[in-house]
C-alpha atoms as a PDB file:
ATOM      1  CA  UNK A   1      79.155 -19.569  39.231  1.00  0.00           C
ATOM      2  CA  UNK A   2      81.195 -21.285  41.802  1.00  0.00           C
ATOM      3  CA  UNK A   3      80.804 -23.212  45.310  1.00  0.00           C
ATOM      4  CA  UNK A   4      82.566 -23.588  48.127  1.00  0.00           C
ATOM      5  CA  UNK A   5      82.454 -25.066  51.539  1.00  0.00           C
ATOM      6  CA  UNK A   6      83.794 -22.699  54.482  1.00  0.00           C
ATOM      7  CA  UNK A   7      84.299 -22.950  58.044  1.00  0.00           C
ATOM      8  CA  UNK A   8      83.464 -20.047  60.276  1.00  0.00           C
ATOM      9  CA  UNK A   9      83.906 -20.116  64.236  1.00  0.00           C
ATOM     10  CA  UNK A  10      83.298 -23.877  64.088  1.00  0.00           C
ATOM     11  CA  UNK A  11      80.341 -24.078  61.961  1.00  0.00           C
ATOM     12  CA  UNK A  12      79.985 -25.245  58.356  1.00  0.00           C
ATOM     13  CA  UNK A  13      78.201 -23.238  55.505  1.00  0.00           C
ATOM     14  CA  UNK A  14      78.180 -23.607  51.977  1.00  0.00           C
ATOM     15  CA  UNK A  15      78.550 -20.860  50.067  1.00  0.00           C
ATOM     16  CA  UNK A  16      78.012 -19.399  46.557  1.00  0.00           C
ATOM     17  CA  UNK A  17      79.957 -16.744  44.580  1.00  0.00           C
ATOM     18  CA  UNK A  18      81.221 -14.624  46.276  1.00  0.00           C
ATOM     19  CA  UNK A  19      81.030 -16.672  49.618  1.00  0.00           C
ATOM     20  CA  UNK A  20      77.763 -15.375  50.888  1.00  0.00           C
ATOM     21  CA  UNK A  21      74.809 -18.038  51.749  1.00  0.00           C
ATOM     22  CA  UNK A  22      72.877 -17.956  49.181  1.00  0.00           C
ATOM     23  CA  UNK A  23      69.122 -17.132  50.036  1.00  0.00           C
ATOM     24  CA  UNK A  24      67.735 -20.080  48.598  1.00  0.00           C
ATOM     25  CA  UNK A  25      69.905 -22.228  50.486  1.00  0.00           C
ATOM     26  CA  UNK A  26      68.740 -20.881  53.490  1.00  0.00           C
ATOM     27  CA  UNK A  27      65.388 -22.163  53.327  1.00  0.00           C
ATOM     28  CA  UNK A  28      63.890 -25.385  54.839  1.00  0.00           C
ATOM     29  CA  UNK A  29      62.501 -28.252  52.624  1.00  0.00           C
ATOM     30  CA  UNK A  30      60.444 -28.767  50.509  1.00  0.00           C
ATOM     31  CA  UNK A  31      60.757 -26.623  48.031  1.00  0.00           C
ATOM     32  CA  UNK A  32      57.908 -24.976  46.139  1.00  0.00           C
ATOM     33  CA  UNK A  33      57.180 -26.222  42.867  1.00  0.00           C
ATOM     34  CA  UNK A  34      55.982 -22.593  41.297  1.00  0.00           C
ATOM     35  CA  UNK A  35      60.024 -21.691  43.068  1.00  0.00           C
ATOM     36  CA  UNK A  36      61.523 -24.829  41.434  1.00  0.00           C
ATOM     37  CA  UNK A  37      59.803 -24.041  38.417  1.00  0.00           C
ATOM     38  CA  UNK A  38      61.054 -20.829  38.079  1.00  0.00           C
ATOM     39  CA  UNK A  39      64.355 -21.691  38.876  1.00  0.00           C
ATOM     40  CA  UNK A  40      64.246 -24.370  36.260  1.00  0.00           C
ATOM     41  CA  UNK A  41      63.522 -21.555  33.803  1.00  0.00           C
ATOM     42  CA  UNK A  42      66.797 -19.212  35.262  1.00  0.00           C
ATOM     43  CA  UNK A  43      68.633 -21.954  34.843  1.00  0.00           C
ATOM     44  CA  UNK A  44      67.921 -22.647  31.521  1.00  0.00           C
ATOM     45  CA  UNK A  45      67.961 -19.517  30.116  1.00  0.00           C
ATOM     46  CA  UNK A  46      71.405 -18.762  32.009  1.00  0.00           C
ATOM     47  CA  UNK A  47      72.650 -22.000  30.559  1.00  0.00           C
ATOM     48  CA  UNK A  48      75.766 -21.190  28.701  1.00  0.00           C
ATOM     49  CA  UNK A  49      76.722 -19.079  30.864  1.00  0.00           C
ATOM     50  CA  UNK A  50      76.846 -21.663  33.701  1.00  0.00           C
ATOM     51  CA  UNK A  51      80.167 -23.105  35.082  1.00  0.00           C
ATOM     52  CA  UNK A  52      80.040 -26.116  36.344  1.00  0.00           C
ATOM     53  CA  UNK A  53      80.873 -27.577  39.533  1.00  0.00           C
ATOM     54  CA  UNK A  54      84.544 -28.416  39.765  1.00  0.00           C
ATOM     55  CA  UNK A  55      85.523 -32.575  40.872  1.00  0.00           C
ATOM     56  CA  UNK A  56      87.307 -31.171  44.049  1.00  0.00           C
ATOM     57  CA  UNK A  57      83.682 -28.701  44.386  1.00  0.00           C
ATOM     58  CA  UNK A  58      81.845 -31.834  44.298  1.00  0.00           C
ATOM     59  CA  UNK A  59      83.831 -33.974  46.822  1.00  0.00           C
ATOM     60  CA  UNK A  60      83.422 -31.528  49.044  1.00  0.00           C
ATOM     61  CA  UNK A  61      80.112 -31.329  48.871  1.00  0.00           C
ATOM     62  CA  UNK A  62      78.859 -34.597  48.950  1.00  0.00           C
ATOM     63  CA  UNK A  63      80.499 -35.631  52.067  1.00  0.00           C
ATOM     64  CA  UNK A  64      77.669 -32.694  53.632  1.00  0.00           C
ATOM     65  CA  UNK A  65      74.593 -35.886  51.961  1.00  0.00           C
ATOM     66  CA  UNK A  66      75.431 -38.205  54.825  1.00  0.00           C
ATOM     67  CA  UNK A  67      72.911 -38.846  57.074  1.00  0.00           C
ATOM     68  CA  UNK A  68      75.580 -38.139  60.510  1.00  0.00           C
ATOM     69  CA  UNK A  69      75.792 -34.722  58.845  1.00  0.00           C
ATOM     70  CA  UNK A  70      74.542 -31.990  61.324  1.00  0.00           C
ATOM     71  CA  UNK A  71      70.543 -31.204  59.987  1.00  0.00           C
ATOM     72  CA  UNK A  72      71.004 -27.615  58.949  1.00  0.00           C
ATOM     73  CA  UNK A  73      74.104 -28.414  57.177  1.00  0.00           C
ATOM     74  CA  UNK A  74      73.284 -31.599  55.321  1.00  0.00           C
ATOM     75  CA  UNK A  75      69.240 -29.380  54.184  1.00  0.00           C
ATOM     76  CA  UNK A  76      72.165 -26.937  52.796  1.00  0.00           C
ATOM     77  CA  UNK A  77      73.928 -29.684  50.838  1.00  0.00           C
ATOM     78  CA  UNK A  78      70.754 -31.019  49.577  1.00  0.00           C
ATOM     79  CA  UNK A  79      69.235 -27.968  48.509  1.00  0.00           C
ATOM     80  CA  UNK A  80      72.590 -26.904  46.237  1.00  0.00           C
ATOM     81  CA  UNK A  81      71.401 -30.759  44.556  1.00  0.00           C
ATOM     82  CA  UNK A  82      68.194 -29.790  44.091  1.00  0.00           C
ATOM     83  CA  UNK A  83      69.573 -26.605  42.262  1.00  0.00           C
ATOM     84  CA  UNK A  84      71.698 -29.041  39.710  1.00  0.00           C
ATOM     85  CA  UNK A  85      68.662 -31.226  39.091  1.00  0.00           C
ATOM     86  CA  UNK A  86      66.809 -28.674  37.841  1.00  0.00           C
ATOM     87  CA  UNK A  87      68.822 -27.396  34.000  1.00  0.00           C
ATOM     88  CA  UNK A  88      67.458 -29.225  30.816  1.00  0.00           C
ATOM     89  CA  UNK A  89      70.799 -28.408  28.850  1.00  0.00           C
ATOM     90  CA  UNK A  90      72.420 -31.956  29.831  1.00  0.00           C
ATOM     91  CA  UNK A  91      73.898 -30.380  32.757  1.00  0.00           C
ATOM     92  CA  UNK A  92      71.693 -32.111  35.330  1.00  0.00           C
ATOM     93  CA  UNK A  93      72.510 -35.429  34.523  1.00  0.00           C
ATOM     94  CA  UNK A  94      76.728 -34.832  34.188  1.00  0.00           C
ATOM     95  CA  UNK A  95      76.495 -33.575  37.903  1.00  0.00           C
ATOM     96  CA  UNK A  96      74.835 -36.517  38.418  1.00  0.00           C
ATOM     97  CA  UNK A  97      76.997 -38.800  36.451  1.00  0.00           C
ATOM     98  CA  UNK A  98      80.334 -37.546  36.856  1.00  0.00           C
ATOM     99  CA  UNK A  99      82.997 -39.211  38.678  1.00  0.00           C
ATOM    100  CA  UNK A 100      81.565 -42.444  39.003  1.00  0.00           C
ATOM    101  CA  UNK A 101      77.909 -41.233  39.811  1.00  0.00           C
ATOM    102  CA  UNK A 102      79.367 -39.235  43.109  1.00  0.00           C
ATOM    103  CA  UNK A 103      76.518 -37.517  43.727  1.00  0.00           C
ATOM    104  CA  UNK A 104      73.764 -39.996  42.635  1.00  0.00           C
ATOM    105  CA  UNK A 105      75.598 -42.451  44.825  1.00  0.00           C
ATOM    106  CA  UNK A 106      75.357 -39.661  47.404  1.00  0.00           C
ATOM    107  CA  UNK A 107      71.276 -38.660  47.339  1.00  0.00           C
ATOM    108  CA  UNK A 108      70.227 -41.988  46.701  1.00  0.00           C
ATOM    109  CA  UNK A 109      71.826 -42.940  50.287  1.00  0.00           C
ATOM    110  CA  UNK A 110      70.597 -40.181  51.729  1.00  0.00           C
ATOM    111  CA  UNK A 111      67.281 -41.268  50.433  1.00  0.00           C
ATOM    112  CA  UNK A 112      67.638 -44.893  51.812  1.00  0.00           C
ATOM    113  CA  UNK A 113      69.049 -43.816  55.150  1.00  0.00           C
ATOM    114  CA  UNK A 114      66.654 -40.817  56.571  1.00  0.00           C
ATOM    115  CA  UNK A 115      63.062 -40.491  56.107  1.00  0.00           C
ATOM    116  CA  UNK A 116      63.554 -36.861  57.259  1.00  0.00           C
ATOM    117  CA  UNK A 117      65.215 -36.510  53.906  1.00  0.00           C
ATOM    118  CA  UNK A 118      63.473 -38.554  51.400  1.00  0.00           C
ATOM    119  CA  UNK A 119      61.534 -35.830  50.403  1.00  0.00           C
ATOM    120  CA  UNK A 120      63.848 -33.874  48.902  1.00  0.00           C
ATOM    121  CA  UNK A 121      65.924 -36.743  47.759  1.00  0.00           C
ATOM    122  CA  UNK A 122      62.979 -38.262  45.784  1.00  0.00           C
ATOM    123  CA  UNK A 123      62.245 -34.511  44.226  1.00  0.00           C
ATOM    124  CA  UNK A 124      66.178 -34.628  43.088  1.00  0.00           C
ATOM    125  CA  UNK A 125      66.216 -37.775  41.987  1.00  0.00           C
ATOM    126  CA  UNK A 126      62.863 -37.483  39.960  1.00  0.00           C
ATOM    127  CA  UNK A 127      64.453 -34.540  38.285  1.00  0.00           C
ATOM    128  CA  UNK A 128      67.653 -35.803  37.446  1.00  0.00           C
ATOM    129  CA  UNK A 129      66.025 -38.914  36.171  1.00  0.00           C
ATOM    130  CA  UNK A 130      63.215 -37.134  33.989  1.00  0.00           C
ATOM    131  CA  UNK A 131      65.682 -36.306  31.129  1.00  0.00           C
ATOM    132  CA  UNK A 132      68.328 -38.768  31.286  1.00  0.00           C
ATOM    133  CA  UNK A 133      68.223 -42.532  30.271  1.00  0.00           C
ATOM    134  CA  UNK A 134      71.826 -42.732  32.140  1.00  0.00           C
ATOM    135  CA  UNK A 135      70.662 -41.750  35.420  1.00  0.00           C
ATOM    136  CA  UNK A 136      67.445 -43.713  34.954  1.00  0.00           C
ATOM    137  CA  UNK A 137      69.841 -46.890  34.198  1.00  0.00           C
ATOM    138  CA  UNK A 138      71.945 -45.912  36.950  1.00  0.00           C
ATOM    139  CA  UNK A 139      69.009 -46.181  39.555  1.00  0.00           C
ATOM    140  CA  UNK A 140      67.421 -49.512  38.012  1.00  0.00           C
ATOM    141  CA  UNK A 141      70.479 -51.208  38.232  1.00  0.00           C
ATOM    142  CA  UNK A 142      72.342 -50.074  40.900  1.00  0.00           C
ATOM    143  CA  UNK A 143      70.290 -48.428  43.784  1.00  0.00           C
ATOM    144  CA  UNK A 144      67.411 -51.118  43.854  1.00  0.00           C
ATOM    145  CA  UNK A 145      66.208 -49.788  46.904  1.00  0.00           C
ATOM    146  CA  UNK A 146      65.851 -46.301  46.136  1.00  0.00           C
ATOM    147  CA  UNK A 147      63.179 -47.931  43.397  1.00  0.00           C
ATOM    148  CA  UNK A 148      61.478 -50.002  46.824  1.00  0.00           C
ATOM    149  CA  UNK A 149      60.873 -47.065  48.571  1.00  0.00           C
ATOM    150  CA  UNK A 150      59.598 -45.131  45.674  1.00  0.00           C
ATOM    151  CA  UNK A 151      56.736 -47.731  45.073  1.00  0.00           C
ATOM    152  CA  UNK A 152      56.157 -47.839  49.072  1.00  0.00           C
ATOM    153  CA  UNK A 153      55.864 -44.344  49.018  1.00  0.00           C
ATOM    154  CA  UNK A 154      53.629 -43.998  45.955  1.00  0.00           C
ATOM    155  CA  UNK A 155      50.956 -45.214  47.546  1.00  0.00           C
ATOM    156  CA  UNK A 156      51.597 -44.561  51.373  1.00  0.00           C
ATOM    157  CA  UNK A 157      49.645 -40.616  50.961  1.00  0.00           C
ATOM    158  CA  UNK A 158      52.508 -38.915  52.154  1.00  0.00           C
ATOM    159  CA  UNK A 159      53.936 -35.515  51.194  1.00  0.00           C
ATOM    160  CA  UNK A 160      56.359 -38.180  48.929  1.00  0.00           C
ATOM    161  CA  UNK A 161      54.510 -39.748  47.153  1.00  0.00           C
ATOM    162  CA  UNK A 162      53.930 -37.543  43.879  1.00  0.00           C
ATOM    163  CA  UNK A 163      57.410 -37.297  43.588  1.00  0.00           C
ATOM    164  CA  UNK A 164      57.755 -41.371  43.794  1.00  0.00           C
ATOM    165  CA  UNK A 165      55.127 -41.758  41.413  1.00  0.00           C
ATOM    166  CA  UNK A 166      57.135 -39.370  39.352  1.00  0.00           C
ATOM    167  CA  UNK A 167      60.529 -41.310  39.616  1.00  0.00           C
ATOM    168  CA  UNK A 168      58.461 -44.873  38.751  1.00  0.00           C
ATOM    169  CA  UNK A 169      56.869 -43.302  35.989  1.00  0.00           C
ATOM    170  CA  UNK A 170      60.383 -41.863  33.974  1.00  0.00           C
ATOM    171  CA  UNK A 171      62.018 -45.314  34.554  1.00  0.00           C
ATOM    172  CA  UNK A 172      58.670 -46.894  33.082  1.00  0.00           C
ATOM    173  CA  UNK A 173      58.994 -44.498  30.350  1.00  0.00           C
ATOM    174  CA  UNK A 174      62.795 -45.035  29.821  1.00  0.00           C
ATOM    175  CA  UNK A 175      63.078 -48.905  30.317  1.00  0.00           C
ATOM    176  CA  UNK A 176      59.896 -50.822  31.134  1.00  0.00           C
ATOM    177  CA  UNK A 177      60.643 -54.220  31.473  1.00  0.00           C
ATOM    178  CA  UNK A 178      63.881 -53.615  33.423  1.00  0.00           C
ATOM    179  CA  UNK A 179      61.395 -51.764  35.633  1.00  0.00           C
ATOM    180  CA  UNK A 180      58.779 -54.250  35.700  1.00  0.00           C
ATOM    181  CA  UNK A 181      61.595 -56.285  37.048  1.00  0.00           C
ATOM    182  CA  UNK A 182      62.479 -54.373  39.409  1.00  0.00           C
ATOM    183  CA  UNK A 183      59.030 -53.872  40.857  1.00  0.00           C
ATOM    184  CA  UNK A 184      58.039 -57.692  40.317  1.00  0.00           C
ATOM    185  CA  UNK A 185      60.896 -57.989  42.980  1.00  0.00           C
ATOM    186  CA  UNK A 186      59.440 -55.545  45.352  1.00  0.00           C
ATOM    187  CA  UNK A 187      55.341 -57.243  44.805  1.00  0.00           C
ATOM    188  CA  UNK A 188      54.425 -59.700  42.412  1.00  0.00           C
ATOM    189  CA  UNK A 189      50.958 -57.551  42.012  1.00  0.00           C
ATOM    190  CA  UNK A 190      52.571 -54.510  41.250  1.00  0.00           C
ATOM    191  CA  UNK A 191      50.975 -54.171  37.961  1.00  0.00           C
ATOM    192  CA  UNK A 192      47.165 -54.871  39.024  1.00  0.00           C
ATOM    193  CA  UNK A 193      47.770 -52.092  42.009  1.00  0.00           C
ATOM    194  CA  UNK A 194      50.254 -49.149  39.624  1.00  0.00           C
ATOM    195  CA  UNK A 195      46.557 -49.216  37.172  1.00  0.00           C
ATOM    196  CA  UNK A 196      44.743 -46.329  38.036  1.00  0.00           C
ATOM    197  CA  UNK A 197      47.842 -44.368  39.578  1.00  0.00           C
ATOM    198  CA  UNK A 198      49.941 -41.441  38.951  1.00  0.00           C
ATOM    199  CA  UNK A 199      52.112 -44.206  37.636  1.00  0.00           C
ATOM    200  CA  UNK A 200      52.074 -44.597  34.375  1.00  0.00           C
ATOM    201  CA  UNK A 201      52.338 -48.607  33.222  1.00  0.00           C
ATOM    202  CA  UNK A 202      53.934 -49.184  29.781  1.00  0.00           C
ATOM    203  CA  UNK A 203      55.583 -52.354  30.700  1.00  0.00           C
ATOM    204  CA  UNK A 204      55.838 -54.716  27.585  1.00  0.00           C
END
């Protein structure tokens, strides 16, 4: 499967196959998790017949994640992310990886910059980070504040916040006390208010 990025009569659409919008690209956030779950299980069953994105593929598409990015365009961009954080065959997290973590550099700015977004950013980062110690590493190190506004948002009731809790949880799972760090940083009580949560605490 390939992507592209066209222009036609001054607009911008990203396209699939055979240049075409594809019809899931076309649709607003959030997605549906019964729709993301049976994507997840297309995906994987299609996996070796998947190509994957090409470097130039993903240059061009990341510069669509900024937050100056017309709205319909940069939904467009995200929702092609959310399709790549979805495979369980390792795929996910080399998208996510690959040349110097372009597109997790990408969605986790996106995530920082516009609320409008963080939705969908959290979702994509959650999934990209549930199978994958690199990307989890990548996050507690590196994007700090991604990991501040998942803990804000775990407990702020908003249509976020299961897919904060989520993100918390995998890095918990993956590397507590680097986590516990990172959170300590954020509140020093952290642990006393995470008890009782979606979160689950394993910090050692």
């Amino acid at each position: 499967m390939e992507w592209g990025v066209v222009g036609r009569n001054g607009d911008v659409m990203i396209t699939q196959g055979d240049g075409q919008m594809d019809d899931e690209v076309r649709r607003d956030l959030p997605v549906e998790s019964s729709h993301m779950r049976r994507e997840a299980e297309r995906e994987e069953g299609d996996a070796e017949n998947r190509e994957e994105m090409a470097p130039e593929v993903i240059a061009d598409l990341v510069q669509f994640l900024d937050p100056t990015t017309r709205l319909d365009v940069r939904r467009q961009a995200l929702q092609i992310v959310l399709g790549l954080s979805f495979p369980l065959d390792g795929s996910a997290e080399r998208a996510f990886c690959s040349q110097d973590f372009m597109i997790g550099k990408a969605i986790c700015r996106l995530c920082i910059a516009t609320a409008s977004d963080r939705l969908g950013c959290l979702t994509g980062i959650c999934n990209f980070a549930s199978m994958s110690k690199e990307v989890v590493n990548y996050i507690l190190h590196h994007q700090t504040e991604v990991i501040k506004i998942a803990y804000t948002e775990a407990f702020a009731a908003t249509e976020c916040s299961e897919y904060a809790a989520r993100l918390l949880a995998n890095c918990t799972r993956v590397f507590p006390g680097e986590t516990h760090l990172r959170l300590l940083a954020v509140d020093p009580k952290c642990v006393e208010k995470l008890v009782g949560t979606q979160v689950e605490v394993v910090f050692h």
